[in-house]
C-alpha atoms as a PDB file:
ATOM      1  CA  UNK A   1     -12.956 -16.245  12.969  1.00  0.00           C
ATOM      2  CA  UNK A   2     -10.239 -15.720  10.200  1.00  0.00           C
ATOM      3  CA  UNK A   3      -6.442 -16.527  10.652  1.00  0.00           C
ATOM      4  CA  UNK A   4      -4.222 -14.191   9.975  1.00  0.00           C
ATOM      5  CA  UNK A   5      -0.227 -15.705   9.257  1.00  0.00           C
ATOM      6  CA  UNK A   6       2.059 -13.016   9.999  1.00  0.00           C
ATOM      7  CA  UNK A   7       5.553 -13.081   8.607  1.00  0.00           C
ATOM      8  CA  UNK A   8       8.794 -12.071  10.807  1.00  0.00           C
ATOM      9  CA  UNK A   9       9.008  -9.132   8.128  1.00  0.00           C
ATOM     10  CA  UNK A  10       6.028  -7.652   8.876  1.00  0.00           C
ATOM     11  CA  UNK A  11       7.018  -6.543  12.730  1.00  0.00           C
ATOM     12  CA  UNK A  12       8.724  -3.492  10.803  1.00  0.00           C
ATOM     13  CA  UNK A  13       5.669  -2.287   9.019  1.00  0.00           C
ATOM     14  CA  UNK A  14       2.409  -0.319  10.058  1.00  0.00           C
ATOM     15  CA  UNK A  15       1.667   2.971  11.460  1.00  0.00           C
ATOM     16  CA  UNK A  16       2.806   1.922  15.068  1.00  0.00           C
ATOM     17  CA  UNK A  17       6.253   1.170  14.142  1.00  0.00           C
ATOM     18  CA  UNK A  18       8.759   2.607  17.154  1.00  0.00           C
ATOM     19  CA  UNK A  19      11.559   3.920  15.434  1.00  0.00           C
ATOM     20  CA  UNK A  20      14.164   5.475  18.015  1.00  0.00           C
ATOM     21  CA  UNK A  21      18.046   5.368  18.666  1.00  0.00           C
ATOM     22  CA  UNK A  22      17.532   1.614  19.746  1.00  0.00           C
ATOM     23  CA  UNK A  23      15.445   0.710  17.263  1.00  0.00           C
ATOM     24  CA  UNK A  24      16.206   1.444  13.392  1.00  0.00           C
ATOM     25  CA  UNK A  25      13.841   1.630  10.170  1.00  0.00           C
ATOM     26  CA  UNK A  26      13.387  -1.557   8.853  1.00  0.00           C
ATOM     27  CA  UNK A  27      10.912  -1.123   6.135  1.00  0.00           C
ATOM     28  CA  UNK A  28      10.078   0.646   3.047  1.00  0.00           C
ATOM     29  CA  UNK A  29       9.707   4.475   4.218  1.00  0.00           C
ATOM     30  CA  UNK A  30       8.885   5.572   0.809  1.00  0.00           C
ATOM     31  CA  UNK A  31       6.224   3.192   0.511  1.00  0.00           C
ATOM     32  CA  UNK A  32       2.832   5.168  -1.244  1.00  0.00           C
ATOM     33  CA  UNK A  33       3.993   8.440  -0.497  1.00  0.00           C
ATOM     34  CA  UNK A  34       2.054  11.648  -1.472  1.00  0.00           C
ATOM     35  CA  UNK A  35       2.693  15.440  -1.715  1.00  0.00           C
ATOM     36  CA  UNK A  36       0.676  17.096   1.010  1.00  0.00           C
ATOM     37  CA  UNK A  37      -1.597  19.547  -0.751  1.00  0.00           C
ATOM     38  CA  UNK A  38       0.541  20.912  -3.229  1.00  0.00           C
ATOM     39  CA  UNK A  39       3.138  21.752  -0.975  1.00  0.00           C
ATOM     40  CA  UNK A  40       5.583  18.895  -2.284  1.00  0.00           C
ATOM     41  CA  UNK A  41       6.678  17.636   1.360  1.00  0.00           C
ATOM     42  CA  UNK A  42       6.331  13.907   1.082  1.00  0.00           C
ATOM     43  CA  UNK A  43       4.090  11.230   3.559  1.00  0.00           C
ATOM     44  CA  UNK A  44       2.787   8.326   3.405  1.00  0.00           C
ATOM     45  CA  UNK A  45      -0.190   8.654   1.623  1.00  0.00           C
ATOM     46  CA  UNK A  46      -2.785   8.407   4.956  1.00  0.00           C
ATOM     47  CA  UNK A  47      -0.827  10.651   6.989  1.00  0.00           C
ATOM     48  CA  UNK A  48      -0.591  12.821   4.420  1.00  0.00           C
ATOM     49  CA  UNK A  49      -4.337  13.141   3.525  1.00  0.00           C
ATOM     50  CA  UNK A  50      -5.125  13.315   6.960  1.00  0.00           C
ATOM     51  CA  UNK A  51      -2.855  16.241   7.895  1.00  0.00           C
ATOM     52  CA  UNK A  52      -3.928  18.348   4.973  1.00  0.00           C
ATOM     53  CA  UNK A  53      -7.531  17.754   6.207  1.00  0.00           C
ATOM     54  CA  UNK A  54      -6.463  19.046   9.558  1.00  0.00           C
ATOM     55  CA  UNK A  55      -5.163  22.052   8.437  1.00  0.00           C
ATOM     56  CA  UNK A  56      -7.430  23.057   6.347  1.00  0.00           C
ATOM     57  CA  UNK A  57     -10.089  21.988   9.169  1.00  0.00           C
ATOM     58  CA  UNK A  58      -8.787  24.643  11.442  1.00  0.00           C
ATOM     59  CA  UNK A  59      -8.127  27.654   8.477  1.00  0.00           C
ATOM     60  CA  UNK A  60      -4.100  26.524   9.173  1.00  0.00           C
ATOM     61  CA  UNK A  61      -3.167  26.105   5.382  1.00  0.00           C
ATOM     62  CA  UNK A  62      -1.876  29.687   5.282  1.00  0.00           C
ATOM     63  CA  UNK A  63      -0.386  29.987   8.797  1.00  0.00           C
ATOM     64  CA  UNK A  64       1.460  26.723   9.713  1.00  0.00           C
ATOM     65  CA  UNK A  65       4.105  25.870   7.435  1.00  0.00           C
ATOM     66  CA  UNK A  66       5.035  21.811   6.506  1.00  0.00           C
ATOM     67  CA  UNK A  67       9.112  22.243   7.167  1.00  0.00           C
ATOM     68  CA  UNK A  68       9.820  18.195   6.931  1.00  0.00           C
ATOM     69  CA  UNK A  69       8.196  15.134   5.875  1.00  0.00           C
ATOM     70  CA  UNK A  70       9.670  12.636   4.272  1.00  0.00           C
ATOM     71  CA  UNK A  71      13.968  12.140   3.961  1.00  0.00           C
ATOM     72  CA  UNK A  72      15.777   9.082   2.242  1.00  0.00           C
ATOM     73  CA  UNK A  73      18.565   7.984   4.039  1.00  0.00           C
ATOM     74  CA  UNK A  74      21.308   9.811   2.119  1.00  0.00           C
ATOM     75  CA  UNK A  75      19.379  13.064   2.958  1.00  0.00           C
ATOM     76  CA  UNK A  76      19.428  12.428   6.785  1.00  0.00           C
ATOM     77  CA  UNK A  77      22.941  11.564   6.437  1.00  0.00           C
ATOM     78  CA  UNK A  78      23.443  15.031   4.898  1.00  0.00           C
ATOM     79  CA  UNK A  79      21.131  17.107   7.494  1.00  0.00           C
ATOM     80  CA  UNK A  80      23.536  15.077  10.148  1.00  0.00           C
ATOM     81  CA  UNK A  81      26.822  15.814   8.672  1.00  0.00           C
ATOM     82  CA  UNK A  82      26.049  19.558   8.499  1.00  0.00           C
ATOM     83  CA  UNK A  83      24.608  19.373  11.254  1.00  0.00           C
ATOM     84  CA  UNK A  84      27.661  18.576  13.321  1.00  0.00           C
ATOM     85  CA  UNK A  85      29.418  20.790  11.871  1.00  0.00           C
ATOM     86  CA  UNK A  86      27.780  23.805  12.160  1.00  0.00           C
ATOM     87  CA  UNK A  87      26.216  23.074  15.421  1.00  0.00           C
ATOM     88  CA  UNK A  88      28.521  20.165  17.103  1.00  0.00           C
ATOM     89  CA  UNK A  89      28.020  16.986  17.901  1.00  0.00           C
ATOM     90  CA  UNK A  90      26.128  17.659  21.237  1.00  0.00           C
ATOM     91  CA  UNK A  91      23.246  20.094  19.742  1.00  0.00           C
ATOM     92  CA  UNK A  92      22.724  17.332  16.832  1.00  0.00           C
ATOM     93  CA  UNK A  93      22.043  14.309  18.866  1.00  0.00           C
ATOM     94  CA  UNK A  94      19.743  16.587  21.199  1.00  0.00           C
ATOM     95  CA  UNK A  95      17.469  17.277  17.728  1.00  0.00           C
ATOM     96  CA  UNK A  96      18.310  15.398  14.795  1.00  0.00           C
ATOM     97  CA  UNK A  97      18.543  11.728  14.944  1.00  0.00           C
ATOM     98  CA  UNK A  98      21.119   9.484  13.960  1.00  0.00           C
ATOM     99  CA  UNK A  99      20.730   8.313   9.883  1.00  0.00           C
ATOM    100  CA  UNK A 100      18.543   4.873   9.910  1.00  0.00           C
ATOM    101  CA  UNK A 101      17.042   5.584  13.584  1.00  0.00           C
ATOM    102  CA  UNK A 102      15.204   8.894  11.943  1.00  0.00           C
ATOM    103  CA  UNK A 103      11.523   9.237  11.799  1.00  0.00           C
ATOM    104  CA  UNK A 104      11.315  11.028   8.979  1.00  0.00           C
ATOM    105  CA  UNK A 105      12.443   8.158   6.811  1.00  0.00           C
ATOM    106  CA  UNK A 106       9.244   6.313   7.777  1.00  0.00           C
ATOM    107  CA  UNK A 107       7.108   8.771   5.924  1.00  0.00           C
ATOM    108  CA  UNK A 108       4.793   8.816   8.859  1.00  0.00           C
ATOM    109  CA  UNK A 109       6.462  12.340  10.951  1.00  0.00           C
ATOM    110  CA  UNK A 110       6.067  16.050  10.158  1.00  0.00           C
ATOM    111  CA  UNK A 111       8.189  18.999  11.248  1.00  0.00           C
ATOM    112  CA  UNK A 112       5.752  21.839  11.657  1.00  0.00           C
ATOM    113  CA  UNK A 113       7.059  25.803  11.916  1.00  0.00           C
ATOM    114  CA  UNK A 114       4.673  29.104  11.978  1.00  0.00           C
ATOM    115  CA  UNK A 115       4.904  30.905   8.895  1.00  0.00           C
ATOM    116  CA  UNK A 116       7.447  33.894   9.081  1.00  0.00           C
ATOM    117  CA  UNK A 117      10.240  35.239   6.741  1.00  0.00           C
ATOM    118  CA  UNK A 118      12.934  32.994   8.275  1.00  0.00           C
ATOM    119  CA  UNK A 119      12.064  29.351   9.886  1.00  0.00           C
ATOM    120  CA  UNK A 120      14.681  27.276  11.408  1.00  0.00           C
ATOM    121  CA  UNK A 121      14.887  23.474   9.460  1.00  0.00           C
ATOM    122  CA  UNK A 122      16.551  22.102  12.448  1.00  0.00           C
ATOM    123  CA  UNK A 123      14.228  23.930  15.122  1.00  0.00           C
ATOM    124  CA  UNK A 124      11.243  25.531  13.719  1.00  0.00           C
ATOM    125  CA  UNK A 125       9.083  28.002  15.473  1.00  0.00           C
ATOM    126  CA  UNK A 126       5.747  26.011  17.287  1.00  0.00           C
ATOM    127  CA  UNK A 127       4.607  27.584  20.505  1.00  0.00           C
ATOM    128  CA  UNK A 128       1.825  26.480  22.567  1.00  0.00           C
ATOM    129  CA  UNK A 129      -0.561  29.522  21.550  1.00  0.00           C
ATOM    130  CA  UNK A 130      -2.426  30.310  18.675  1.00  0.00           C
ATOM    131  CA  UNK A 131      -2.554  28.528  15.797  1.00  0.00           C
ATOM    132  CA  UNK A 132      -0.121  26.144  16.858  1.00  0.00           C
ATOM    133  CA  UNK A 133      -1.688  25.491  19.396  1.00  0.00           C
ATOM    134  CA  UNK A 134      -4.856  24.685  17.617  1.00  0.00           C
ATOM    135  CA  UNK A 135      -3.448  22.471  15.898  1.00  0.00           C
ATOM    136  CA  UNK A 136      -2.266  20.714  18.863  1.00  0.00           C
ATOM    137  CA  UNK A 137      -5.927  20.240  20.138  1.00  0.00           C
ATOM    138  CA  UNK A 138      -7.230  18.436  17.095  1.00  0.00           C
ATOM    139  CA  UNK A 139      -4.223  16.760  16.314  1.00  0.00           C
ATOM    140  CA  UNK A 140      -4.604  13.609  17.966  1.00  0.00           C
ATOM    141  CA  UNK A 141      -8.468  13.152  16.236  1.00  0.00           C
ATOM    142  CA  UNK A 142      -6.710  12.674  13.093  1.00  0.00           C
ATOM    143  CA  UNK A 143      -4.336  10.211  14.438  1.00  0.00           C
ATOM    144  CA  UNK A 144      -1.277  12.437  15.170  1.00  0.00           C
ATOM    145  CA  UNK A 145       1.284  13.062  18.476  1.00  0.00           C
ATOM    146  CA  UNK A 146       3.652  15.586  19.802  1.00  0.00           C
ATOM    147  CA  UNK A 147       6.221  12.284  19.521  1.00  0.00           C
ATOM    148  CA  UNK A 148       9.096  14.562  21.795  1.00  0.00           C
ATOM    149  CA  UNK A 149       7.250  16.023  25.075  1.00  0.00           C
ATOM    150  CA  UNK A 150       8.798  18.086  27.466  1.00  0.00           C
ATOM    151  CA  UNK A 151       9.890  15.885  30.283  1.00  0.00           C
ATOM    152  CA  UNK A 152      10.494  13.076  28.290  1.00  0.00           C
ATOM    153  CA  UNK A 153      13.666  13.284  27.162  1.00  0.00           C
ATOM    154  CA  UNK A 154      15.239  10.243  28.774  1.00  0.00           C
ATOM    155  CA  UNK A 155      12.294   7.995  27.291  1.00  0.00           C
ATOM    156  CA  UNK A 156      12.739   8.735  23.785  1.00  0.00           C
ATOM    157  CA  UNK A 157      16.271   9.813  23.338  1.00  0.00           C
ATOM    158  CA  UNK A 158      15.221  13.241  21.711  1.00  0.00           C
ATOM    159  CA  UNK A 159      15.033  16.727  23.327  1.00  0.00           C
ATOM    160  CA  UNK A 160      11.617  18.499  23.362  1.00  0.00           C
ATOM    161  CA  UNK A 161      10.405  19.351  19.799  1.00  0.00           C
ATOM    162  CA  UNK A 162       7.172  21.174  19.866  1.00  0.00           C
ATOM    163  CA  UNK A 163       7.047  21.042  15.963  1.00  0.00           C
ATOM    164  CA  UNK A 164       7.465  17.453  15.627  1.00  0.00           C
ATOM    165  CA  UNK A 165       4.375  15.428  15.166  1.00  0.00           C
ATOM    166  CA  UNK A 166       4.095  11.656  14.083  1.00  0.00           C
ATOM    167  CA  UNK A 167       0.950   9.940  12.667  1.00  0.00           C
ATOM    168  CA  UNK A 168       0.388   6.675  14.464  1.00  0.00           C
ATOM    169  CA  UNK A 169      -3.785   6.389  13.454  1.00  0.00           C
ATOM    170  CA  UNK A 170      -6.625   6.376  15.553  1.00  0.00           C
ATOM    171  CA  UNK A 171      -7.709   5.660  18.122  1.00  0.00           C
ATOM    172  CA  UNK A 172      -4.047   4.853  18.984  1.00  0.00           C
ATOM    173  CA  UNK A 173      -2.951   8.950  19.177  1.00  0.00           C
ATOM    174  CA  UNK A 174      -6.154   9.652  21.327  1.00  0.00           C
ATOM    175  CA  UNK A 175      -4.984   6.641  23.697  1.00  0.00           C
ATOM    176  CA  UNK A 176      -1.558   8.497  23.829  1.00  0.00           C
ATOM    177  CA  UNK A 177      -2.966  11.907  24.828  1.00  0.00           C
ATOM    178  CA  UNK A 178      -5.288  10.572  27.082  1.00  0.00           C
ATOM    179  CA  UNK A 179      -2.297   8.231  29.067  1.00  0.00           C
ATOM    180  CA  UNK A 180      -0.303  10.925  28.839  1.00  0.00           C
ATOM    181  CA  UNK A 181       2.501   8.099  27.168  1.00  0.00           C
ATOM    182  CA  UNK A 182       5.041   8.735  24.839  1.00  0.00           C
ATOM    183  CA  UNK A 183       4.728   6.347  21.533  1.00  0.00           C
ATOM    184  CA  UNK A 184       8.050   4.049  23.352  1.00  0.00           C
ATOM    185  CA  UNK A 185       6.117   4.008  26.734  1.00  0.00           C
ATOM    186  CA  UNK A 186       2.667   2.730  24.668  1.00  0.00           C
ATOM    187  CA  UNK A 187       4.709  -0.106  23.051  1.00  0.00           C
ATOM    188  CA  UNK A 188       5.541  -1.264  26.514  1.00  0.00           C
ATOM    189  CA  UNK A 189       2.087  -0.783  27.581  1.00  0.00           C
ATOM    190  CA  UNK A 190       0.032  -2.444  25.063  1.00  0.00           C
ATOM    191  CA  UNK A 191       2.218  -6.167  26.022  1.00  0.00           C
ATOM    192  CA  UNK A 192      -0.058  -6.325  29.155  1.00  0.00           C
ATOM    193  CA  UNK A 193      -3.619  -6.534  26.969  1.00  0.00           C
ATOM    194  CA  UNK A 194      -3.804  -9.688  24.880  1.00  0.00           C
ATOM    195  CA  UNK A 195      -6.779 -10.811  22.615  1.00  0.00           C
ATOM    196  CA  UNK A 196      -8.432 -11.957  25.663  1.00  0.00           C
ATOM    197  CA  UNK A 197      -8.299  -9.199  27.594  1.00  0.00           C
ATOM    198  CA  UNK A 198      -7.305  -5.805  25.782  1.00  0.00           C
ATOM    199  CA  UNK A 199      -7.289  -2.611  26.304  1.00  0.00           C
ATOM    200  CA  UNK A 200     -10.674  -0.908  25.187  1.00  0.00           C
ATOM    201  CA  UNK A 201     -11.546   2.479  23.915  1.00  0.00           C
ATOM    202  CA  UNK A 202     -14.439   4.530  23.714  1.00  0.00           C
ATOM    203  CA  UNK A 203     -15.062   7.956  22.176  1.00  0.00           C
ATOM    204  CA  UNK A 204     -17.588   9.810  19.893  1.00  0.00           C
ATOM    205  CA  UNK A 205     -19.287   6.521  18.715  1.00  0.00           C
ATOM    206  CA  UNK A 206     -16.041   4.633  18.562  1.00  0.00           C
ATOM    207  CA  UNK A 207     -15.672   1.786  20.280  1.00  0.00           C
ATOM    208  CA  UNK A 208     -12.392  -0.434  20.061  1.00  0.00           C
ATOM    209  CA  UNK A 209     -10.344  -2.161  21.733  1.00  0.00           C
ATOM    210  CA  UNK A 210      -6.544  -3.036  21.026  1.00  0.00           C
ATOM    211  CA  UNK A 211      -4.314  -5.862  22.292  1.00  0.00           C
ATOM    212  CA  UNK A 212      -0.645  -7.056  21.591  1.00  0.00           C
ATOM    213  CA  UNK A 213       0.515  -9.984  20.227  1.00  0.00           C
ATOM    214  CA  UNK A 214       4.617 -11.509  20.204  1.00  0.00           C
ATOM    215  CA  UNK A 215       6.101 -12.082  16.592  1.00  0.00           C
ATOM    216  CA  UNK A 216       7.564 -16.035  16.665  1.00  0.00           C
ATOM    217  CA  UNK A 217      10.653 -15.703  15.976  1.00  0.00           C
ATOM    218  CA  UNK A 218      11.774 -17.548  12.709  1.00  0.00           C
ATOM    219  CA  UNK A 219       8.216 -18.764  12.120  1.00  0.00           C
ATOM    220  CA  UNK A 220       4.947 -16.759  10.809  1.00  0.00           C
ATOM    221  CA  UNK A 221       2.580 -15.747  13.639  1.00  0.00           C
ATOM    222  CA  UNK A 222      -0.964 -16.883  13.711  1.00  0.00           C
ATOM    223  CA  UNK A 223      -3.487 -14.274  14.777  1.00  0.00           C
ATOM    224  CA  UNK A 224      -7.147 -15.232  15.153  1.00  0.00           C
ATOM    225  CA  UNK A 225      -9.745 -12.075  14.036  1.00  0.00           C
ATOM    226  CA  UNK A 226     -13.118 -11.678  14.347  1.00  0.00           C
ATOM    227  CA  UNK A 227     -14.657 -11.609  10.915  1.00  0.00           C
ATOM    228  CA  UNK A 228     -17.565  -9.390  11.362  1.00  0.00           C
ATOM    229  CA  UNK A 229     -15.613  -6.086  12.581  1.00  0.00           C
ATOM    230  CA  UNK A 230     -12.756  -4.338  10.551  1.00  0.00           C
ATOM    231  CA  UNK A 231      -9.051  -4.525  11.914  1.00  0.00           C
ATOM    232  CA  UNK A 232      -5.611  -3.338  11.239  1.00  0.00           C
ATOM    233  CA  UNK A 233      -2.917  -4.842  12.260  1.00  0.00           C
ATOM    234  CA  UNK A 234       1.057  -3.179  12.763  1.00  0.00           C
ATOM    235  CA  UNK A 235       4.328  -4.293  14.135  1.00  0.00           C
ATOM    236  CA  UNK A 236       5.863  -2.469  16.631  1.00  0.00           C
ATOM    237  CA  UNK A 237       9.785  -2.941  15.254  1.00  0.00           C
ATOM    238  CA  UNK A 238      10.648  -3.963  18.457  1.00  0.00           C
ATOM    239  CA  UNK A 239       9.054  -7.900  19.051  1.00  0.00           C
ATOM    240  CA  UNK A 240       5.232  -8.350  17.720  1.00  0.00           C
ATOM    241  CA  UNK A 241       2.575  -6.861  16.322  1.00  0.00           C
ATOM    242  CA  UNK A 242      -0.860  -4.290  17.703  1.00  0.00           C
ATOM    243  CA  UNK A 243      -3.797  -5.301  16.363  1.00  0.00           C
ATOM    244  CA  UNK A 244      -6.736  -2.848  16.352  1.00  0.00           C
ATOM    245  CA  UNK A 245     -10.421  -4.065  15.891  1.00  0.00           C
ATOM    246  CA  UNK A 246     -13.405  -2.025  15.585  1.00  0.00           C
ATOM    247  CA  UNK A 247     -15.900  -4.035  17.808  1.00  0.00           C
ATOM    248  CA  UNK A 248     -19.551  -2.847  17.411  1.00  0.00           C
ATOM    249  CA  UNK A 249     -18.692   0.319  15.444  1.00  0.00           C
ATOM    250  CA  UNK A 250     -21.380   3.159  15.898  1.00  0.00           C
ATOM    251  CA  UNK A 251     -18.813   6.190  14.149  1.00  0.00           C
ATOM    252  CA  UNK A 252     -19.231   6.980  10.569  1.00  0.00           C
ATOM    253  CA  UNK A 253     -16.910   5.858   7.652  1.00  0.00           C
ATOM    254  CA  UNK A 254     -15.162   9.024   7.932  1.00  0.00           C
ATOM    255  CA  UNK A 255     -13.966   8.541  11.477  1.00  0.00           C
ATOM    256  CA  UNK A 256     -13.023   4.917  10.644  1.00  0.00           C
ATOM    257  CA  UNK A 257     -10.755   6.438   7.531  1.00  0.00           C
ATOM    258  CA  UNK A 258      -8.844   7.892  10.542  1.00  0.00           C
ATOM    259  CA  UNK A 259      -7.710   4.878  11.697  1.00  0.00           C
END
C-alpha cells in the first residue's frame, strides 16, 4: 500500500468538485486550460480533449455549436449584471448563477446550442432529438452530464438547461446516468461507501470501484492506496475527498484516458 497525505486545500480541486449556490469555487479554474479544437472556447485541458473527441465521434463538429466554456470571475459578474437588467432578477437566478458559485469558472462545464443564424448565450437551443440528442447518448462515455435535469430544480438550485453539460470523468458520469442522480445528490451518496466497502462499477471491461473519504479538518488526511492499480483522487468542495481506483483493469488505455 502507498499513503497518500492530503492537504485541507485539496478538497477544492479535481473533476468532482460540487460547485452550486451553497458551495463556491475554491480553486484555480483556469488551471491547464485548452482551446477546444480551434474553436477558442476554453476547458480544462481533459475535458476539453475529450469533448472535441466526442463531437467529432458522432460527425457533431459542424452541427453543435460550443456557446460557453470557460469565464473568469469578472466575466460572470458581467453576464450577471446584464443579465438582470435585461431580463430581471428572477429569470437570472433561474439560469445564470451567482459570480463565484458558477460552473463555468471551473473550466470543467460547456454550454452547448445547435448551429443556426441566431443562438441564445443565456439559453441556447438543445432539444432532445437529433443531433443533440446524440450527443446526449454518448456523452456520459466520455465522462460528461446533463448537470440541470428536468425535475431537479430544487436539488441543484438551477432551472432545467438541456445545453449545459459538466465533465466529472469516468466512470463517475456513467454512475450518474445509470442512478439517475444529479452531481449534488452523488456527493451525498458516495459518504455511505468507504475504502472497505465501496461502491463498485462494471462496464465494457472496466471494473472500479469508488469510495469516500472525510477531509480532517486543520490536519492533512491520510489515504491508504493500493499500489498495483491506478487511482485518482478529487475533493468534493463540500467535506472530503472521492477516490477512484481501477481494480483489475481489463479496458484499454484509451478508456482509462477517460477517467
Amino acid at each position: 500500500m502507498k499513503k497518500v497525505y492530503l492537504s485541507q486545500e485539496n478538497i477544492y480541486g479535481g473533476n468532482l468538485i460540487l460547485v452550486n449556490g451553497e458551495h463556491k469555487v475554491c480553486g484555480p479554474g483556469e488551471e491547464k486550460l485548452i482551446s477546444v479544437g480551434k474553436t477558442g472556447v476554453l476547458l480544462k485541458r481533459q475535458a476539453g480533449l475529450l469533448l472535441w473527441e466526442l463531437l467529432k465521434k458522432i460527425g457533431a463538429a459542424e452541427q453543435i455549436v460550443l456557446v460557453s466554456g470557460w469565464r473568469s470571475h469578472k466575466e460572470q459578474q458581467k453576464i450577471w449584471d446584464d443579465s438582470i437588467a435585461e431580463n430581471g432578477l428572477e429569470f437570472t437566478k433561474k439560469f445564470v448563477a451567482v459570480p463565484g458559485h458558477s460552473e463555468h469558472e471551473t473550466g470543467l462545464a460547456i454550454d452547448l446550442g445547435l448551429k443556426k443564424e441566431e443562438i441564445d448565450f443565456i439559453c441556447p437551443e438543445f432539444p432532445y432529438e437529433g443531433i443533440c440528442d446524440k450527443f446526449r447518448t454518448y456523452a456520459a462515455d466520455y465522462g460528461f452530464i446533463e448537470r440541470y435535469p428536468a425535475g431537479k430544480e430544487m436539488i441543484t438550485g438551477i432551472g432545467h438547461e438541456p445545453w449545459h453539460f459538466r465533465y466529472v470523468g469516468v466512470p463517475h458520469a456513467m454512475i450518474l446516468k445509470e442512478e439517475g442522480l444529479t452531481l449534488e445528490e452523488y456527493v451525498d451518496f458516495l459518504q455511505a461507501y468507504s475504502y472497505e466497502k465501496p461502491y463498485r462499477y462494471e462496464e465494457n471491461g472496466l471494473e472500479a470501484v469508488v469510495f469516500w473519504q472525510e477531509a480532517r479538518k486543520g490536519k492533512e488526511t491520510l489515504v491508504s492506496l493500493p499500489e498495483e492499480f491506478p487511482c485518482w483522487i478529487s475533493g468534493d468542495n463540500v467535506e472530503g475527498f472521492i477516490i477512484t481506483e481501477w481494480r483489475g483493469v481489463h479496458g484499454s488505455k484509451k478508456e482509462l484516458r477517460r477517467a
